[in-house]
C-alpha atoms as a PDB file:
ATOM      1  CA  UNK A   1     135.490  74.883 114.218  1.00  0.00           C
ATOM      2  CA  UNK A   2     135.371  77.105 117.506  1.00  0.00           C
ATOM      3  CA  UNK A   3     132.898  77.004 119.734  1.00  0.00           C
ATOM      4  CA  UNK A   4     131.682  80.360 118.799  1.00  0.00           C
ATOM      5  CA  UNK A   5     131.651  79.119 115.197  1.00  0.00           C
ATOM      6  CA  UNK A   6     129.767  76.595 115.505  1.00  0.00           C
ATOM      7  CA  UNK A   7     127.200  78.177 118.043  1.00  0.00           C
ATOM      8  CA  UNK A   8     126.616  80.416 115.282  1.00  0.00           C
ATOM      9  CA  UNK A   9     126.203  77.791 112.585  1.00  0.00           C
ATOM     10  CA  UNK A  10     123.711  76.261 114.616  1.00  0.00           C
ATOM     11  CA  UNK A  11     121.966  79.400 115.504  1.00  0.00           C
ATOM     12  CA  UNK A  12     121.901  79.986 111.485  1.00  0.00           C
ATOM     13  CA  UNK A  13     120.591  76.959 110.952  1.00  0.00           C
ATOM     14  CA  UNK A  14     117.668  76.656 113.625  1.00  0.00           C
ATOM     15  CA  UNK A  15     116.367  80.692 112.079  1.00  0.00           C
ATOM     16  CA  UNK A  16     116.410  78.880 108.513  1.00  0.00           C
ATOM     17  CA  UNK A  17     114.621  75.897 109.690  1.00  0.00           C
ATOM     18  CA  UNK A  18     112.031  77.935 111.308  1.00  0.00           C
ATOM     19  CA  UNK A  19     111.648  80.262 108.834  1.00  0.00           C
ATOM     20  CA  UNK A  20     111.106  77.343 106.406  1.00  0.00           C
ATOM     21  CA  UNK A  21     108.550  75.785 108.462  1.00  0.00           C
ATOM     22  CA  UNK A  22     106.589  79.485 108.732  1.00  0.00           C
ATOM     23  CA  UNK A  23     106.459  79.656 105.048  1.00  0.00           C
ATOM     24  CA  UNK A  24     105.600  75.985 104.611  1.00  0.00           C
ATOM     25  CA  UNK A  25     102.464  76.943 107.223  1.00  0.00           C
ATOM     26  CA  UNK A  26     101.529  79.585 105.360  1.00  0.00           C
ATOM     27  CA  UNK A  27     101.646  78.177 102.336  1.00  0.00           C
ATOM     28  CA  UNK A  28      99.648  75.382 103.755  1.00  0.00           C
ATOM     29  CA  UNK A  29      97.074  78.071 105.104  1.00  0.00           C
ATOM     30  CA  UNK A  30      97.036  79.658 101.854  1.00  0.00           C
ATOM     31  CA  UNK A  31      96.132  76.418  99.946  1.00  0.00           C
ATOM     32  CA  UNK A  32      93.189  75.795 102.417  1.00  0.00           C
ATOM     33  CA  UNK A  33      91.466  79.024 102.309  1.00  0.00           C
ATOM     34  CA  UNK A  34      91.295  78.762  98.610  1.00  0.00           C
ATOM     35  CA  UNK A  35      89.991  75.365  98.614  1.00  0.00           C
ATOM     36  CA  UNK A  36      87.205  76.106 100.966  1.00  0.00           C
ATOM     37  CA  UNK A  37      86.152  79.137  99.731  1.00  0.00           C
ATOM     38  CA  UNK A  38      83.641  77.868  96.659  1.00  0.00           C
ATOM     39  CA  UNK A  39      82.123  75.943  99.454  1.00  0.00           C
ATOM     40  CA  UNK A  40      81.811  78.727 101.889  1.00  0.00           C
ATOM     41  CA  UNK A  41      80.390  80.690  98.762  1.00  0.00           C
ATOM     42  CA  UNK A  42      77.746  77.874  98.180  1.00  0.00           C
ATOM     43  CA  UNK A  43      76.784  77.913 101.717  1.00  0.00           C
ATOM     44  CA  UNK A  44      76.552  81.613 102.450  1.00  0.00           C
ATOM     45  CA  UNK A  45      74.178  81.494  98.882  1.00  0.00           C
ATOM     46  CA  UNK A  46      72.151  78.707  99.604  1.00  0.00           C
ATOM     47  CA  UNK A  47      71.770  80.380 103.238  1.00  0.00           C
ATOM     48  CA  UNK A  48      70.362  83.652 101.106  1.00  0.00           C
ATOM     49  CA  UNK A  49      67.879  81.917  99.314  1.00  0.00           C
ATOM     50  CA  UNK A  50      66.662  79.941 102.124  1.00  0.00           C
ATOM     51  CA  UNK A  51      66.168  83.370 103.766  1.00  0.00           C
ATOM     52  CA  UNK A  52      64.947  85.596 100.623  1.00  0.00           C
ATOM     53  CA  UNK A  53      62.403  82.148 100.208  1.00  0.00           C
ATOM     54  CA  UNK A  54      61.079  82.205 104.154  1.00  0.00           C
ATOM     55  CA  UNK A  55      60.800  86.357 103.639  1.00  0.00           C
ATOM     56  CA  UNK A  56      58.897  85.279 100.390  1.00  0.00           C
ATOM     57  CA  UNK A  57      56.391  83.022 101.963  1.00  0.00           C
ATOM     58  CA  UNK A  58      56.547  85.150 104.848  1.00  0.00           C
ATOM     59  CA  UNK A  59      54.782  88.211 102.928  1.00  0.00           C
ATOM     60  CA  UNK A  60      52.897  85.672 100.799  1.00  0.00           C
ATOM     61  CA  UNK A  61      51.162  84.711 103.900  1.00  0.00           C
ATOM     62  CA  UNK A  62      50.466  88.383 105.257  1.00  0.00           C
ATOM     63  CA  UNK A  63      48.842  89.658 102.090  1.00  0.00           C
ATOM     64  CA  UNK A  64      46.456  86.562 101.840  1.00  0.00           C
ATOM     65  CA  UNK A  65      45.500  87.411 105.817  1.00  0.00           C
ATOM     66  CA  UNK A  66      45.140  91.077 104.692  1.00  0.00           C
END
């Protein structure tokens, strides 16, 4: 194997071992998005009723002043 040769091998094989590891990452990024997103979902609604419940009590309490 000439130096050229193998320059290229290794070349070759540093792109596919990056490009593995991207796709690994991604993967990985992929998987943890979906797994957090029920929770996110829970949180964002339990944030909206905590909100629709203080606008709830909020009026409540302006039409007994009224």
């Amino acid at each position: 194997m000439s130096v050229a040769e193998f320059g290229l091998s290794s070349m070759s094989l540093t792109f596919w071992t990056r490009l593995r590891d991207h796709e690994h990452s991604e993967a990985t990024s992929r998987a943890r998005k979906q797994s957090f997103a029920p929770n996110m979902e829970i949180e964002i609604r339990t944030r909206a009723d905590v909100i629709s419940s203080l606008r709830q009590m909020h009026l409540g309490a302006r039409t007994t002043l009224d």
